[in-house]
N, C-alpha and C. Protein backbone atom coordinates (compact mmCIF):
# COMPACT_ATOMS: atom_id res chain seq x y z
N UNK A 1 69.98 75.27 135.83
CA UNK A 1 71.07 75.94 136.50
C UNK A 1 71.09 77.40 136.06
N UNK A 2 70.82 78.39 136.91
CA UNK A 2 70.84 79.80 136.76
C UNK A 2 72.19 80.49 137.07
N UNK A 3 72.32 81.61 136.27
CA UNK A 3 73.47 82.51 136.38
C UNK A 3 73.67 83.40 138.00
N UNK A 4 75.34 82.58 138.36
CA UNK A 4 74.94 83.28 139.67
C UNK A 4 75.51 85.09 139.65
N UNK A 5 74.50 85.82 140.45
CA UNK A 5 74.62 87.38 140.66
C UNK A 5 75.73 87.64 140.71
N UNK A 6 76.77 87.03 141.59
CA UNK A 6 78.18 87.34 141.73
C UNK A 6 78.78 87.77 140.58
N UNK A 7 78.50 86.22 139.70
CA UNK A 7 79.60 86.47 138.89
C UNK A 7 78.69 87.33 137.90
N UNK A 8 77.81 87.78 137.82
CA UNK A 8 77.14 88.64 137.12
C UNK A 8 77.60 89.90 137.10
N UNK A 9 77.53 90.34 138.54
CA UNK A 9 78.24 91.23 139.04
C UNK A 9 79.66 91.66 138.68
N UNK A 10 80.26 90.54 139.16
CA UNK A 10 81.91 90.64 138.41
C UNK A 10 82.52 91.36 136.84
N UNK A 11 81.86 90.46 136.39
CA UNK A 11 81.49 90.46 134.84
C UNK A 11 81.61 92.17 134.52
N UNK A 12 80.34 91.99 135.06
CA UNK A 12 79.85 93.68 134.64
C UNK A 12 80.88 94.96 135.44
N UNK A 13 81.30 94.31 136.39
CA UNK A 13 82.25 95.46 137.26
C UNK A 13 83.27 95.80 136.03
N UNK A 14 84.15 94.57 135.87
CA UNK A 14 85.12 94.44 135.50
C UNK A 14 85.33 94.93 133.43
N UNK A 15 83.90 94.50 133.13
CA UNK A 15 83.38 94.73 131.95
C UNK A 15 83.64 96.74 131.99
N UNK A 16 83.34 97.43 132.74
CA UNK A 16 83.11 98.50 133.07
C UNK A 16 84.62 99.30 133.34
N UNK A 17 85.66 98.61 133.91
CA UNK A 17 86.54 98.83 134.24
C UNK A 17 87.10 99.07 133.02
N UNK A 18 87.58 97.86 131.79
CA UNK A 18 88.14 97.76 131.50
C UNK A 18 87.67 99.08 130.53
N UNK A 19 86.34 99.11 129.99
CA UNK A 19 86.35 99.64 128.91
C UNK A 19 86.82 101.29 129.45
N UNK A 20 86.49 101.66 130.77
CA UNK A 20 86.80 103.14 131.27
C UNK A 20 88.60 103.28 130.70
N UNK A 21 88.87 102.06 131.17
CA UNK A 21 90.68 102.47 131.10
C UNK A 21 91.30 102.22 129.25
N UNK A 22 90.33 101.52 128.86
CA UNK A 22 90.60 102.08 126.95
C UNK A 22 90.20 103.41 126.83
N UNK A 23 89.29 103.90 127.40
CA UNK A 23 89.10 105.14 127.03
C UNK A 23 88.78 106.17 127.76
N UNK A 24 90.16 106.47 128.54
CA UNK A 24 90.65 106.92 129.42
C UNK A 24 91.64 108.00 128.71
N UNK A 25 91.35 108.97 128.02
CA UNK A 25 92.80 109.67 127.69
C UNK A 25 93.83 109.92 128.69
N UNK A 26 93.66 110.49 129.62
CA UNK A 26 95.24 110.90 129.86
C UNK A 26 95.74 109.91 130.90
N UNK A 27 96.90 109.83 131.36
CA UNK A 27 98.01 109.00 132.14
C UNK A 27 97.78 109.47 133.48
N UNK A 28 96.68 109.36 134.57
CA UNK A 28 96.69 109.87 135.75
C UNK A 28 97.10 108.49 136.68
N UNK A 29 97.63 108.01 136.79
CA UNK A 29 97.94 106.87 137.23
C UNK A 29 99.85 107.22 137.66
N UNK A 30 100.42 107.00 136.05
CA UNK A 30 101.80 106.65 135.85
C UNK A 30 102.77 107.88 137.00
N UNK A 31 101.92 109.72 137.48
CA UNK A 31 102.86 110.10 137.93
C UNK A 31 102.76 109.30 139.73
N UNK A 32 101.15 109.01 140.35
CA UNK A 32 101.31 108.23 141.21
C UNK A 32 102.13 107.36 141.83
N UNK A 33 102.14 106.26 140.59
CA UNK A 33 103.27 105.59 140.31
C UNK A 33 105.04 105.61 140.26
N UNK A 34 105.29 106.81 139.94
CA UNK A 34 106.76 107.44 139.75
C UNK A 34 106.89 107.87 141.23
N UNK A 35 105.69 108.43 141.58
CA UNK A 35 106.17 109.10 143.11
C UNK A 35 106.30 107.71 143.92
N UNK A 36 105.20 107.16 144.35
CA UNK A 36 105.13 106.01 144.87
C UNK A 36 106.64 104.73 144.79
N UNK A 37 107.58 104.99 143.86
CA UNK A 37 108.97 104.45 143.35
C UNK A 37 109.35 105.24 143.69
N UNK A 38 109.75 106.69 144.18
CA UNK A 38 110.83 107.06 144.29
C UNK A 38 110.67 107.35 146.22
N UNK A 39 109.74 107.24 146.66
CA UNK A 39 109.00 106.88 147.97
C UNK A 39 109.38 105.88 148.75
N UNK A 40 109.64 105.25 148.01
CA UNK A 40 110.04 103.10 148.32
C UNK A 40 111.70 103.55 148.26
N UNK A 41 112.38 103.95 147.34
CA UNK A 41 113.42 104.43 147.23
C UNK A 41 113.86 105.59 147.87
N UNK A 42 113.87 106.65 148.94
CA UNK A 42 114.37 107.44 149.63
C UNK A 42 113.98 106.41 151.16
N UNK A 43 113.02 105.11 151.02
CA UNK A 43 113.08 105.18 152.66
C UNK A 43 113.84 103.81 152.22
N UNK A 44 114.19 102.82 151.72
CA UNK A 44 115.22 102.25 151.50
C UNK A 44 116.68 102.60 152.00
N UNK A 45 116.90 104.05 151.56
CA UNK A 45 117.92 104.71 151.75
C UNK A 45 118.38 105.19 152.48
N UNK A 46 117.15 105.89 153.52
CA UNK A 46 117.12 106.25 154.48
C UNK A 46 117.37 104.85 155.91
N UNK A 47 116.88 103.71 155.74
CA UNK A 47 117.18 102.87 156.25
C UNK A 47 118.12 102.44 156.26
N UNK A 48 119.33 102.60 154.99
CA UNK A 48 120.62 101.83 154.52
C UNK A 48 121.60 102.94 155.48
N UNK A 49 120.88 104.23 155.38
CA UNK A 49 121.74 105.72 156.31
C UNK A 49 121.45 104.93 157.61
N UNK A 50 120.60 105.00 158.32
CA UNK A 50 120.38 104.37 160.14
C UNK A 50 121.24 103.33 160.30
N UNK A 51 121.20 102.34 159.35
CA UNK A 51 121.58 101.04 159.36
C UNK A 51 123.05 101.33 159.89
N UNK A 52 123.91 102.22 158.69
CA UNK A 52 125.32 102.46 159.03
C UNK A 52 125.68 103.35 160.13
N UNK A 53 124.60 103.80 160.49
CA UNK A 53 125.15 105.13 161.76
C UNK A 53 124.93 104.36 162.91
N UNK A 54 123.82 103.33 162.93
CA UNK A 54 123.37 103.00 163.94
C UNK A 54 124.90 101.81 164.11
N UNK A 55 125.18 101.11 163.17
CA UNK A 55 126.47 100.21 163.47
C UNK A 55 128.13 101.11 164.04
N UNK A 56 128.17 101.99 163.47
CA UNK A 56 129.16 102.86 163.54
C UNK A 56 128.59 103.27 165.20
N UNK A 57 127.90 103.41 165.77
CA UNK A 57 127.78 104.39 167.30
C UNK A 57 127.83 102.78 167.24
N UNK A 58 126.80 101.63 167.22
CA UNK A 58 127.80 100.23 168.42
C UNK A 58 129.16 99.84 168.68
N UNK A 59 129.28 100.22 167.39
CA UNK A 59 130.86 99.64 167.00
C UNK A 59 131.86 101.17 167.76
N UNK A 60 131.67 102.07 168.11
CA UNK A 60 132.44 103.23 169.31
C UNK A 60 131.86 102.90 170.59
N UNK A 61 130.65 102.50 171.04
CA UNK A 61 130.46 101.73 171.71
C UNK A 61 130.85 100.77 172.94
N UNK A 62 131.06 100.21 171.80
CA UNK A 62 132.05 98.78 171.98
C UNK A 62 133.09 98.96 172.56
N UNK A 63 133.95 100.16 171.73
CA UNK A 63 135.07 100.47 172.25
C UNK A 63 135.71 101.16 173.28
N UNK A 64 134.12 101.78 173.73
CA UNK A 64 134.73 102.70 174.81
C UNK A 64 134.38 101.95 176.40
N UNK A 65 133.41 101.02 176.25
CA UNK A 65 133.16 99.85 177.52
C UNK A 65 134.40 99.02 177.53
């Protein structure tokens, strides 16, 4: 039974990965990250804003039919 390439492959990808990100000095990732959260968070917000304007014009709407 021979070693299959895949996981040979894998191995070694991942072998490669890991050691880049031990020795990796600086944090180029974490501001990605911060933006990417506060990204998720203004369109959240922005949806929670439509949500209420859009109910507020049915709800005058409503009232004027």
């Amino acid at each position: 039974m021979g070693t299959d390439p895949n996981f040979t492959f894998l191995k070694a990808f991942f072998s490669a990965r890991i050691n880049r990100l031990r020795n990796d000095g600086d944090d180029r990732g974490a501001i990605s990250i911060e933006t990417m959260m506060i990204i998720a968070g203004l369109v959240v917000a922005a949806a929670v804003a439509v949500a209420i304007i859009a109910a507020k014009i049915n709800e005058k709407a409503a009232t004027i039919k």
